[in-house]
C-alpha atoms as a PDB file:
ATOM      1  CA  UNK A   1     -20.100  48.376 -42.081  1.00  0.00           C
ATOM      2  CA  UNK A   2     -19.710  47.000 -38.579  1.00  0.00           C
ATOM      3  CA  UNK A   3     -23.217  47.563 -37.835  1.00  0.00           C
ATOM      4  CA  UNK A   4     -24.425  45.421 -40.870  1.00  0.00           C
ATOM      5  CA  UNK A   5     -22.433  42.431 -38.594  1.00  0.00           C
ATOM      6  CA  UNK A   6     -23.710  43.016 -35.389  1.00  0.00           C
ATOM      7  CA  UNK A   7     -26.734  41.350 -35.805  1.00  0.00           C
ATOM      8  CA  UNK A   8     -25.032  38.252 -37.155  1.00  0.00           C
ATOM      9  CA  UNK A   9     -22.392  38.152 -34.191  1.00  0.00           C
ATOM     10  CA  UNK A  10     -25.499  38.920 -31.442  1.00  0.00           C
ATOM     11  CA  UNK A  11     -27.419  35.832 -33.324  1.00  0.00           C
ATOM     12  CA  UNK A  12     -23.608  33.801 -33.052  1.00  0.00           C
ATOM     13  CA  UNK A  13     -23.628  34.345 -29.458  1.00  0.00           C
ATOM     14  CA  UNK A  14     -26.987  33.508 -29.001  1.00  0.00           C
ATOM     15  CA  UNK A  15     -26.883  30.267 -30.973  1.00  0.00           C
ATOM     16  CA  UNK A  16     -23.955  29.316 -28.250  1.00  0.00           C
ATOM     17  CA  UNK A  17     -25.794  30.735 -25.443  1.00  0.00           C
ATOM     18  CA  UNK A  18     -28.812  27.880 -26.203  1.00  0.00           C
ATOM     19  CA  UNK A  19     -26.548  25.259 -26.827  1.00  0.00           C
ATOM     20  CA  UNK A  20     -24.413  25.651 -23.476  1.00  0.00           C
ATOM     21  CA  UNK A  21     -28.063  25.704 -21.907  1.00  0.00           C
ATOM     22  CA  UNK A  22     -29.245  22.618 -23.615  1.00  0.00           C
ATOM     23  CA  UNK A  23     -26.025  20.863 -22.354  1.00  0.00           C
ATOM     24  CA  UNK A  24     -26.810  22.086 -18.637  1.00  0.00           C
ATOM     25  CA  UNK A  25     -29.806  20.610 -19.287  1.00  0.00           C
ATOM     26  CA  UNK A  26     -29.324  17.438 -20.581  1.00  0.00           C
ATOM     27  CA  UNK A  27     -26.807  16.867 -17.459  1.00  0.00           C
ATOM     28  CA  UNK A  28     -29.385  15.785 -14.475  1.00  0.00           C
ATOM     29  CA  UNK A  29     -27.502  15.140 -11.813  1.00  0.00           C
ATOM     30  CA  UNK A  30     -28.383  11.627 -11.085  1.00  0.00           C
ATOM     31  CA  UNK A  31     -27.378   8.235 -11.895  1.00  0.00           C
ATOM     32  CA  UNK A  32     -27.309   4.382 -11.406  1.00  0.00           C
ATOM     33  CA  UNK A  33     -24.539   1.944 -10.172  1.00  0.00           C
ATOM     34  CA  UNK A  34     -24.247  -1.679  -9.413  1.00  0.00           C
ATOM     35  CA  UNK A  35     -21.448  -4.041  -8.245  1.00  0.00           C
ATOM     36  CA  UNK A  36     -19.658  -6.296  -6.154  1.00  0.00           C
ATOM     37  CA  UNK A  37     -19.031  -6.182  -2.324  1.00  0.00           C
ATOM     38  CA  UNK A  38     -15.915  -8.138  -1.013  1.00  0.00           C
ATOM     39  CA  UNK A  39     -17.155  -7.994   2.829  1.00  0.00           C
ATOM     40  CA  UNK A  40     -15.787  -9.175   6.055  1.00  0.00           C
ATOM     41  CA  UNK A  41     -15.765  -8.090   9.605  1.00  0.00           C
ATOM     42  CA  UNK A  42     -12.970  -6.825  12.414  1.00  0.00           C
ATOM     43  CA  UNK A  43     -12.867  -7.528  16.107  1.00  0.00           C
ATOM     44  CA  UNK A  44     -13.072 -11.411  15.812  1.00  0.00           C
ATOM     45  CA  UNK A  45     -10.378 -12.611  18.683  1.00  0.00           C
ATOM     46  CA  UNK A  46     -12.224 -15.912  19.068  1.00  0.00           C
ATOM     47  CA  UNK A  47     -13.021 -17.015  15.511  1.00  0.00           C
ATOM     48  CA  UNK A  48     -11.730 -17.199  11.936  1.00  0.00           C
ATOM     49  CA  UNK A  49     -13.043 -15.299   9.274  1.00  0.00           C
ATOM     50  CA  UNK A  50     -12.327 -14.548   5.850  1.00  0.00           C
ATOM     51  CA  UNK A  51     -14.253 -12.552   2.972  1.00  0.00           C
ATOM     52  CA  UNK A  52     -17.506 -12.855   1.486  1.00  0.00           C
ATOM     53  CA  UNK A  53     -18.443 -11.608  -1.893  1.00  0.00           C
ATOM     54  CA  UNK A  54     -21.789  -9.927  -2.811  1.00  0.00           C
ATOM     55  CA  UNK A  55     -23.750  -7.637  -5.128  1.00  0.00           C
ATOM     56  CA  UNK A  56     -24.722  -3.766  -4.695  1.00  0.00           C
ATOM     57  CA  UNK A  57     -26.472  -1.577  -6.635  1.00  0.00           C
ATOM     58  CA  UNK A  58     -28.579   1.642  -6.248  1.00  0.00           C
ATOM     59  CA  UNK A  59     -29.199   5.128  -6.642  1.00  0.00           C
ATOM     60  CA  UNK A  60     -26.864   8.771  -6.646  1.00  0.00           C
ATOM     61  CA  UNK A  61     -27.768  12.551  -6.884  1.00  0.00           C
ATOM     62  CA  UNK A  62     -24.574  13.944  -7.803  1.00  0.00           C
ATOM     63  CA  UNK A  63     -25.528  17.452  -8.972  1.00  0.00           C
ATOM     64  CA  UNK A  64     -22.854  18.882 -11.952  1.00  0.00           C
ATOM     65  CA  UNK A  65     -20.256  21.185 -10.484  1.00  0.00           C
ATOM     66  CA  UNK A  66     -17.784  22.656 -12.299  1.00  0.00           C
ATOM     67  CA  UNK A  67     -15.289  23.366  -9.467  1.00  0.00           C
ATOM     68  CA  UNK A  68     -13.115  20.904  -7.523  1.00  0.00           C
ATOM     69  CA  UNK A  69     -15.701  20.167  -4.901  1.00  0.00           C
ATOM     70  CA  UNK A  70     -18.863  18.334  -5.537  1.00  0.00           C
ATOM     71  CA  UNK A  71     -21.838  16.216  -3.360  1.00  0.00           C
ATOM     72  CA  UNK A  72     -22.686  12.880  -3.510  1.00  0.00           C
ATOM     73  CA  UNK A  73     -25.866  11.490  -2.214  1.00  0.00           C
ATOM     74  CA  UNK A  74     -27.037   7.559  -2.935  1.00  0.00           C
ATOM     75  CA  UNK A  75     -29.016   4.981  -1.578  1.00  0.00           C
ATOM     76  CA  UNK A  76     -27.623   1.844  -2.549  1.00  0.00           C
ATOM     77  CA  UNK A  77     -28.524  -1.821  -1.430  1.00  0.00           C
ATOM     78  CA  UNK A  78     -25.509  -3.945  -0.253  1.00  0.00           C
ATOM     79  CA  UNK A  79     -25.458  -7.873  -0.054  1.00  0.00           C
ATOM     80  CA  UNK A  80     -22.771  -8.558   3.083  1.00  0.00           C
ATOM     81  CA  UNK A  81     -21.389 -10.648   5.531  1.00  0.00           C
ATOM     82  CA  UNK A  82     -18.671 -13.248   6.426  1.00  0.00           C
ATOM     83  CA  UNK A  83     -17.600 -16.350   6.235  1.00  0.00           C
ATOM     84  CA  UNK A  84     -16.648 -17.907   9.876  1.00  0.00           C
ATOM     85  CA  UNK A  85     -14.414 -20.912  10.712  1.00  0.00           C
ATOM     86  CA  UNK A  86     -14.322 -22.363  14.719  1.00  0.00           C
ATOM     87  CA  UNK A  87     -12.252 -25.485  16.286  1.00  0.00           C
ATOM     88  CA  UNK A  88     -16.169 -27.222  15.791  1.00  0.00           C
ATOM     89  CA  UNK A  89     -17.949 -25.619  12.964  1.00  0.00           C
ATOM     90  CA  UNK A  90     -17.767 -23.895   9.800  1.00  0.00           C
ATOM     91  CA  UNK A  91     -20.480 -21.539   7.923  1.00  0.00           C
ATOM     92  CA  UNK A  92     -21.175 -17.839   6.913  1.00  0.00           C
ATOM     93  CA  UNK A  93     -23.273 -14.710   7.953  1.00  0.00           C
ATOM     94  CA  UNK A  94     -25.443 -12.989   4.740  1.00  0.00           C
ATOM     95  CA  UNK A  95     -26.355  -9.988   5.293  1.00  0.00           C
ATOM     96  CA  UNK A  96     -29.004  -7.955   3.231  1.00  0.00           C
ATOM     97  CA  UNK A  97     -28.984  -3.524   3.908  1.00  0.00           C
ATOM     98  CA  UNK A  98     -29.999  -0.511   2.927  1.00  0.00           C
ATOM     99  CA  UNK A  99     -26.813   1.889   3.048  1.00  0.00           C
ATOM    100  CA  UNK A 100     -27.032   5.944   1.969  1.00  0.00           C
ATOM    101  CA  UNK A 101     -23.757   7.205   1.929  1.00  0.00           C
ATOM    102  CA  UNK A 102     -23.760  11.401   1.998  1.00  0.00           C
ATOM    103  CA  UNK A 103     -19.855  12.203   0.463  1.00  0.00           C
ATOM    104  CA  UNK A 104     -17.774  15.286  -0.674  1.00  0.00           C
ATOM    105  CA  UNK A 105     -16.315  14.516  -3.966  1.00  0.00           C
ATOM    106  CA  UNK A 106     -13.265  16.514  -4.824  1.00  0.00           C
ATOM    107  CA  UNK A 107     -12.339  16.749  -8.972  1.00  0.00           C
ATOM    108  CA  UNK A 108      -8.835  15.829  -9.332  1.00  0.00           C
ATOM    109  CA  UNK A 109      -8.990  16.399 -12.992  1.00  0.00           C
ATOM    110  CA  UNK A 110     -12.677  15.972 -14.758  1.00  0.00           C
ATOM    111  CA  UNK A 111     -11.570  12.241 -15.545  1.00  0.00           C
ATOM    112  CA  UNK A 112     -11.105  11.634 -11.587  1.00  0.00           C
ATOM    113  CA  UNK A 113     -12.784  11.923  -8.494  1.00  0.00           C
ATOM    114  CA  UNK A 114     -12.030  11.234  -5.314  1.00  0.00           C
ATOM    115  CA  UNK A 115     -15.112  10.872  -2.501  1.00  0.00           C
ATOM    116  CA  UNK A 116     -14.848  11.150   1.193  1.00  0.00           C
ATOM    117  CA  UNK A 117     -17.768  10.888   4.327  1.00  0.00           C
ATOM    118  CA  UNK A 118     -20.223   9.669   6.232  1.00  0.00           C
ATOM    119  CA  UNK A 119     -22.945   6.595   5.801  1.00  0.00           C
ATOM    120  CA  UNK A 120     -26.179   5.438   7.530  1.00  0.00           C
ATOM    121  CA  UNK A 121     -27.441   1.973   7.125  1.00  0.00           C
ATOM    122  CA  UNK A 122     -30.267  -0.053   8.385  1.00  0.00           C
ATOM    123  CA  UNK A 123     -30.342  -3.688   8.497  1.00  0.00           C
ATOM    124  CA  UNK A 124     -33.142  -5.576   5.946  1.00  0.00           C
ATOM    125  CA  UNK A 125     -32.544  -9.340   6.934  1.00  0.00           C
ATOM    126  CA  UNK A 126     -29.980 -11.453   8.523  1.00  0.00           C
ATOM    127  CA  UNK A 127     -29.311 -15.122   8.008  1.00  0.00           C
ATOM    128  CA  UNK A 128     -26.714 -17.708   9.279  1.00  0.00           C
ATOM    129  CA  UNK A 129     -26.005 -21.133   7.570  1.00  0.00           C
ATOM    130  CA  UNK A 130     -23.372 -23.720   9.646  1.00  0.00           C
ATOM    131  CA  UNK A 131     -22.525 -26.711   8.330  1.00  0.00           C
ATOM    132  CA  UNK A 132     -22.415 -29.433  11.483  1.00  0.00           C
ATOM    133  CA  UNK A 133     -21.611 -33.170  10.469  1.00  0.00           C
ATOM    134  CA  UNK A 134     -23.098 -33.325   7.085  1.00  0.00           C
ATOM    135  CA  UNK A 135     -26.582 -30.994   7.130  1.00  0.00           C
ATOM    136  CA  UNK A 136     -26.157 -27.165   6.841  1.00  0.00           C
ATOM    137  CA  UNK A 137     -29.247 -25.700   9.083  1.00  0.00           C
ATOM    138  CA  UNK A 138     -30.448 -21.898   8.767  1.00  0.00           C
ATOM    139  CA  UNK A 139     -30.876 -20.054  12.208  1.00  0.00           C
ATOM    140  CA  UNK A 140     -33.939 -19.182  13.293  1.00  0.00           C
ATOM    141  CA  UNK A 141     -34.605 -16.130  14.804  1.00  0.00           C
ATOM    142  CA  UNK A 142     -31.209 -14.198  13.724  1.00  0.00           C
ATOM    143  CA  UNK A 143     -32.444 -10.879  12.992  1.00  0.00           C
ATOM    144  CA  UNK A 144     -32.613 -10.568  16.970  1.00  0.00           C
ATOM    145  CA  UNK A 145     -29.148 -11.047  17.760  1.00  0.00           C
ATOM    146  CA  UNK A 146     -28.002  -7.910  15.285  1.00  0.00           C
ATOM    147  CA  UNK A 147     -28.574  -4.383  15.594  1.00  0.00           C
ATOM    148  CA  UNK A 148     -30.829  -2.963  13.128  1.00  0.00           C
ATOM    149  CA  UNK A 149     -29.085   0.074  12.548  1.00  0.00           C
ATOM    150  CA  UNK A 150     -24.997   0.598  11.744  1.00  0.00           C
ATOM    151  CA  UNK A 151     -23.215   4.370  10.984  1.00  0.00           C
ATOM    152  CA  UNK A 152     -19.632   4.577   9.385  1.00  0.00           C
ATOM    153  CA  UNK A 153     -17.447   6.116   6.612  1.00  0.00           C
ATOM    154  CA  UNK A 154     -16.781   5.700   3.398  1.00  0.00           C
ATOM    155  CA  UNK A 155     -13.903   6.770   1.046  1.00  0.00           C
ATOM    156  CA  UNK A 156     -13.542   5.936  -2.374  1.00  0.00           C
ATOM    157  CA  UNK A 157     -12.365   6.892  -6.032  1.00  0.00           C
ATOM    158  CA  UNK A 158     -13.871   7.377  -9.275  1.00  0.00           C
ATOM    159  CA  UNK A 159     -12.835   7.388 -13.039  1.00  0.00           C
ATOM    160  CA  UNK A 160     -15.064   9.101 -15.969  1.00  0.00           C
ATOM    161  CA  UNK A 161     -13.213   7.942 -18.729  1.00  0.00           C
ATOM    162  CA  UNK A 162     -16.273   8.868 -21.526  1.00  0.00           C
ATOM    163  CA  UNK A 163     -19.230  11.324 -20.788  1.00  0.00           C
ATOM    164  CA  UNK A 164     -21.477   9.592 -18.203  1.00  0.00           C
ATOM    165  CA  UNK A 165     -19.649   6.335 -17.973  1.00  0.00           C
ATOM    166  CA  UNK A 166     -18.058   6.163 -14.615  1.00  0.00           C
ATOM    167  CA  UNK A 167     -16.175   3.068 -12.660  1.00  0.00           C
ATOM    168  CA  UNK A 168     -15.050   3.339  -9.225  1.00  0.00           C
ATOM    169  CA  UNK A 169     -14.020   1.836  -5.913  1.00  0.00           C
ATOM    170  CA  UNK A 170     -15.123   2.411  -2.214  1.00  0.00           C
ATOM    171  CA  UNK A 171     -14.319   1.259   1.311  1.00  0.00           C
ATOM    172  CA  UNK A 172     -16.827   1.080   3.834  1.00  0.00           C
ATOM    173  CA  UNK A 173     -16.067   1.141   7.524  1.00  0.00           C
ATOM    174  CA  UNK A 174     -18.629   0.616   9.806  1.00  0.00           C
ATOM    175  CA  UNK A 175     -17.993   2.113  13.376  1.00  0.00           C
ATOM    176  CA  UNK A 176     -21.754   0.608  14.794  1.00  0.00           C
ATOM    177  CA  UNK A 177     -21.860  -2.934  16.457  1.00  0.00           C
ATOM    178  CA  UNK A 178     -23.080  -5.625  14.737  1.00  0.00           C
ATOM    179  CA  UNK A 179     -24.428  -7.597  17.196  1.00  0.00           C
ATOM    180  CA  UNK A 180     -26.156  -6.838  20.251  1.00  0.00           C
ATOM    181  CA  UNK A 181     -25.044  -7.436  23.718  1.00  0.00           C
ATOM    182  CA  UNK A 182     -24.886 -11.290  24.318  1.00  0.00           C
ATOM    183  CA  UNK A 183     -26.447 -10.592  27.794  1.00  0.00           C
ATOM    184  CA  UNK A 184     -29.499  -9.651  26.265  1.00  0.00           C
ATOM    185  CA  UNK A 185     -29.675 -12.918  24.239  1.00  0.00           C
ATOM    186  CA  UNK A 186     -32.570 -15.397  25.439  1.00  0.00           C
ATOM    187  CA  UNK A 187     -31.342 -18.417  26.621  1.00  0.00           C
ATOM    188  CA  UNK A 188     -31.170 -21.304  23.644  1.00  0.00           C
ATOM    189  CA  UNK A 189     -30.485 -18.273  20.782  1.00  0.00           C
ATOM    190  CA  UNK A 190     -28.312 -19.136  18.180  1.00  0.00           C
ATOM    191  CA  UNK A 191     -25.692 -16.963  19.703  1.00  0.00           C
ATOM    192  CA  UNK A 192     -22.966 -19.419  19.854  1.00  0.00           C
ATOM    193  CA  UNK A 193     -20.923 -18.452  16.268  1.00  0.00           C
ATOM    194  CA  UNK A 194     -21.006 -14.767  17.332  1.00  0.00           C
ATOM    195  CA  UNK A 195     -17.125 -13.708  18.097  1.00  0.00           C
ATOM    196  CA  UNK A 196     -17.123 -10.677  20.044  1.00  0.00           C
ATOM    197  CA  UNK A 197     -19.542  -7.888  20.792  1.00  0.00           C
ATOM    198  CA  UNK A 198     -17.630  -5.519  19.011  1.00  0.00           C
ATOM    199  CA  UNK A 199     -17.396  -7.049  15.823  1.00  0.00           C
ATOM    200  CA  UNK A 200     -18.167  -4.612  12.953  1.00  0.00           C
ATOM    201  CA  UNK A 201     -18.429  -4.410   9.233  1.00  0.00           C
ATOM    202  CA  UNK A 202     -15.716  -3.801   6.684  1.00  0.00           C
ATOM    203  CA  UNK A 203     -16.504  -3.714   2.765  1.00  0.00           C
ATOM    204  CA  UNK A 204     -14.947  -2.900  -0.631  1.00  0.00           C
ATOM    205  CA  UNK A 205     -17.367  -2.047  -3.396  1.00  0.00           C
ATOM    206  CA  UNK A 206     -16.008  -1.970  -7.285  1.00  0.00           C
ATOM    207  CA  UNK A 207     -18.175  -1.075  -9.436  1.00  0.00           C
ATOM    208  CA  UNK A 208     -19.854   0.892 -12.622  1.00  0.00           C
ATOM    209  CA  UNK A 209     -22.531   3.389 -12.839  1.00  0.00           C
ATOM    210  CA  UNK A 210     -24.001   5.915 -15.676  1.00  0.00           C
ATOM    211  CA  UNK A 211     -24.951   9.222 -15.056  1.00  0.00           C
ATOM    212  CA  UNK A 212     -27.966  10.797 -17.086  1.00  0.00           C
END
Protein backbone atom coordinates (compact mmCIF):
# COMPACT_ATOMS: atom_id res chain seq x y z
CA UNK A 1 0.00 0.00 0.00
CA UNK A 2 2.62 2.56 0.94
CA UNK A 3 4.47 1.98 -2.12
CA UNK A 4 1.39 2.78 -4.39
CA UNK A 5 1.93 6.56 -2.50
CA UNK A 6 5.38 7.03 -2.85
CA UNK A 7 5.34 8.16 -6.14
CA UNK A 8 2.65 10.72 -5.41
CA UNK A 9 4.55 12.10 -2.21
CA UNK A 10 8.16 12.08 -4.38
CA UNK A 11 6.03 14.11 -7.23
CA UNK A 12 4.54 16.44 -3.90
CA UNK A 13 7.97 17.21 -2.97
CA UNK A 14 9.08 17.85 -6.22
CA UNK A 15 6.24 20.17 -7.18
CA UNK A 16 7.56 22.29 -3.92
CA UNK A 17 11.08 21.80 -4.75
CA UNK A 18 10.34 23.91 -8.34
CA UNK A 19 8.30 26.33 -6.81
CA UNK A 20 10.85 27.35 -3.91
CA UNK A 21 13.33 27.53 -7.01
CA UNK A 22 11.14 29.68 -9.11
CA UNK A 23 10.80 32.06 -6.06
CA UNK A 24 14.78 32.17 -5.71
CA UNK A 25 14.58 33.04 -8.99
CA UNK A 26 12.26 35.57 -9.42
CA UNK A 27 14.19 37.44 -6.39
CA UNK A 28 17.28 39.27 -8.34
CA UNK A 29 18.94 40.99 -6.04
CA UNK A 30 18.74 44.44 -7.35
CA UNK A 31 16.64 47.40 -7.21
CA UNK A 32 15.85 51.16 -7.74
CA UNK A 33 15.40 54.12 -5.25
CA UNK A 34 14.85 57.79 -5.46
CA UNK A 35 14.36 60.66 -2.95
CA UNK A 36 15.03 63.66 -1.16
CA UNK A 37 18.35 64.97 0.36
CA UNK A 38 18.03 67.54 3.28
CA UNK A 39 21.90 68.66 3.03
CA UNK A 40 24.05 71.03 4.88
CA UNK A 41 27.60 71.28 5.94
CA UNK A 42 29.75 71.36 9.50
CA UNK A 43 32.83 73.34 10.34
CA UNK A 44 31.39 76.83 9.36
CA UNK A 45 32.84 79.21 12.39
CA UNK A 46 32.67 82.25 10.11
CA UNK A 47 29.33 81.94 8.31
CA UNK A 48 25.67 80.96 8.66
CA UNK A 49 24.24 78.12 7.13
CA UNK A 50 21.18 76.27 7.15
CA UNK A 51 19.76 73.22 5.00
CA UNK A 52 19.24 72.67 1.49
CA UNK A 53 16.85 70.23 0.02
CA UNK A 54 17.51 68.03 -3.08
CA UNK A 55 16.70 64.90 -5.07
CA UNK A 56 18.59 61.36 -5.18
CA UNK A 57 18.03 58.48 -6.91
CA UNK A 58 20.00 55.43 -8.24
CA UNK A 59 20.93 51.99 -8.28
CA UNK A 60 21.42 48.81 -5.38
CA UNK A 61 22.66 45.13 -5.60
CA UNK A 62 21.36 43.80 -2.52
CA UNK A 63 21.68 40.03 -3.06
CA UNK A 64 18.68 37.89 -0.95
CA UNK A 65 20.00 36.50 2.30
CA UNK A 66 18.12 34.72 4.51
CA UNK A 67 20.19 35.29 7.68
CA UNK A 68 20.55 38.47 9.76
CA UNK A 69 23.43 39.85 7.78
CA UNK A 70 23.17 41.04 4.28
CA UNK A 71 25.32 43.51 1.56
CA UNK A 72 24.36 46.48 0.10
CA UNK A 73 26.00 47.95 -2.88
CA UNK A 74 24.44 51.24 -4.89
CA UNK A 75 25.41 53.94 -6.94
CA UNK A 76 23.14 56.64 -6.41
CA UNK A 77 23.25 60.36 -7.68
CA UNK A 78 22.78 63.03 -4.92
CA UNK A 79 21.70 66.76 -5.55
CA UNK A 80 23.55 68.76 -2.37
CA UNK A 81 24.71 71.70 -0.86
CA UNK A 82 23.92 74.69 1.47
CA UNK A 83 22.46 77.60 1.87
CA UNK A 84 24.98 80.43 3.35
CA UNK A 85 24.15 83.73 5.13
CA UNK A 86 27.29 86.51 5.90
CA UNK A 87 27.13 90.16 7.67
CA UNK A 88 27.24 91.24 3.49
CA UNK A 89 25.70 88.59 1.42
CA UNK A 90 23.34 85.87 1.17
CA UNK A 91 23.16 82.77 -1.43
CA UNK A 92 23.62 78.90 -1.65
CA UNK A 93 26.15 76.17 -2.83
CA UNK A 94 24.41 73.23 -5.34
CA UNK A 95 26.12 70.55 -5.53
CA UNK A 96 25.65 67.68 -8.17
CA UNK A 97 27.67 63.80 -7.18
CA UNK A 98 28.02 60.56 -7.82
CA UNK A 99 27.99 58.66 -4.31
CA UNK A 100 28.36 54.48 -4.03
CA UNK A 101 27.79 53.60 -0.68
CA UNK A 102 29.18 49.72 0.11
CA UNK A 103 26.94 48.78 3.62
CA UNK A 104 26.29 45.70 5.90
CA UNK A 105 22.65 45.38 6.37
CA UNK A 106 21.64 43.50 9.45
CA UNK A 107 17.70 41.89 9.40
CA UNK A 108 16.09 42.94 12.49
CA UNK A 109 13.00 41.10 11.58
CA UNK A 110 12.32 40.53 7.57
CA UNK A 111 10.11 43.82 7.75
CA UNK A 112 13.36 45.84 9.02
CA UNK A 113 16.73 46.51 8.20
CA UNK A 114 19.17 48.35 9.54
CA UNK A 115 22.48 49.40 7.20
CA UNK A 116 25.84 50.48 8.37
CA UNK A 117 29.42 51.57 6.28
CA UNK A 118 31.46 53.16 4.16
CA UNK A 119 30.87 55.61 0.90
CA UNK A 120 32.98 57.01 -1.99
CA UNK A 121 31.88 59.97 -3.93
CA UNK A 122 33.18 62.05 -6.70
CA UNK A 123 32.15 65.46 -7.42
CA UNK A 124 30.04 66.05 -11.04
CA UNK A 125 29.57 69.96 -10.93
CA UNK A 126 29.61 72.73 -8.50
CA UNK A 127 27.79 76.02 -8.66
CA UNK A 128 27.38 79.11 -6.35
CA UNK A 129 24.54 81.76 -6.71
CA UNK A 130 24.85 85.14 -4.19
CA UNK A 131 22.47 87.54 -4.24
CA UNK A 132 24.43 91.20 -3.89
CA UNK A 133 22.09 94.39 -4.05
CA UNK A 134 19.41 93.19 -6.30
CA UNK A 135 21.18 90.72 -9.18
CA UNK A 136 22.01 87.10 -8.14
CA UNK A 137 25.39 86.25 -10.29
CA UNK A 138 26.65 82.49 -10.81
CA UNK A 139 30.47 81.95 -10.07
CA UNK A 140 32.60 81.25 -12.57
CA UNK A 141 35.12 78.88 -12.29
CA UNK A 142 33.79 77.01 -8.95
CA UNK A 143 34.54 73.55 -9.69
CA UNK A 144 38.28 74.66 -8.85
CA UNK A 145 37.85 75.71 -5.45
CA UNK A 146 36.29 72.01 -4.36
CA UNK A 147 37.85 68.79 -4.18
CA UNK A 148 36.71 66.39 -6.66
CA UNK A 149 36.65 63.51 -4.57
CA UNK A 150 34.92 63.12 -0.76
CA UNK A 151 34.92 59.50 1.45
CA UNK A 152 32.52 59.07 4.53
CA UNK A 153 29.88 56.85 6.25
CA UNK A 154 26.65 56.16 6.05
CA UNK A 155 24.04 54.59 8.43
CA UNK A 156 20.58 54.19 7.82
CA UNK A 157 17.24 52.11 8.25
CA UNK A 158 14.89 50.36 6.14
CA UNK A 159 11.20 49.11 6.24
CA UNK A 160 9.72 46.27 3.74
CA UNK A 161 6.33 46.54 4.64
CA UNK A 162 4.97 44.41 1.23
CA UNK A 163 7.26 42.11 -0.97
CA UNK A 164 9.69 44.44 -2.82
CA UNK A 165 8.34 47.71 -1.62
CA UNK A 166 10.87 49.21 0.66
CA UNK A 167 11.12 52.96 2.35
CA UNK A 168 13.99 54.03 4.28
CA UNK A 169 16.22 56.70 5.77
CA UNK A 170 20.06 57.38 5.70
CA UNK A 171 22.65 59.77 7.08
CA UNK A 172 25.59 60.61 5.25
CA UNK A 173 28.73 61.93 6.86
CA UNK A 174 31.36 62.99 4.86
CA UNK A 175 34.88 62.93 6.58
CA UNK A 176 36.76 64.49 3.05
CA UNK A 177 37.17 68.36 2.69
CA UNK A 178 35.11 70.14 0.63
CA UNK A 179 37.09 72.73 -0.44
CA UNK A 180 40.59 72.95 -1.23
CA UNK A 181 43.22 74.84 0.54
CA UNK A 182 42.49 78.65 0.12
CA UNK A 183 46.31 79.09 -0.42
CA UNK A 184 46.09 77.40 -3.52
CA UNK A 185 43.27 79.70 -4.76
CA UNK A 186 44.40 82.17 -7.70
CA UNK A 187 44.16 85.51 -6.81
CA UNK A 188 40.50 87.15 -7.88
CA UNK A 189 38.68 83.38 -7.34
CA UNK A 190 35.43 83.46 -6.04
CA UNK A 191 36.75 82.22 -2.78
CA UNK A 192 35.33 84.80 -0.60
CA UNK A 193 31.81 82.82 0.68
CA UNK A 194 33.97 79.76 1.53
CA UNK A 195 33.89 79.40 5.61
CA UNK A 196 36.61 77.27 6.63
CA UNK A 197 38.86 74.72 5.02
CA UNK A 198 37.46 72.06 6.86
CA UNK A 199 34.02 72.38 6.04
CA UNK A 200 32.42 69.02 5.08
CA UNK A 201 29.19 67.49 3.99
CA UNK A 202 26.31 66.26 6.09
CA UNK A 203 23.01 64.72 4.43
CA UNK A 204 19.76 62.90 5.26
CA UNK A 205 18.22 60.90 2.46
CA UNK A 206 14.34 59.57 2.85
CA UNK A 207 13.29 57.78 0.44
CA UNK A 208 11.51 54.66 -1.55
CA UNK A 209 12.87 52.01 -3.70
CA UNK A 210 11.53 48.52 -5.31
CA UNK A 211 13.41 45.58 -5.46
CA UNK A 212 12.93 43.12 -8.52
Amino acid sequence: MLSCFLPLLCLAQDDQDQKKDKKKKTSMGFGIKAGMNFANVRGTSSITTSNQSGFMGGLFLAPPSKGIMAFRSEIIYSKQGYNFATQTNTGQVDLDYIIMPNLMAFNITKFVQIQVGGQMAFLLNAKADTAKGNTTNPYSGMMDLYNRFDYGFAGGIEIHPVSGLLLGARLNISMGDLYKDPSSFATGSPASMIPKVDVKNNVLQVFAGWTF
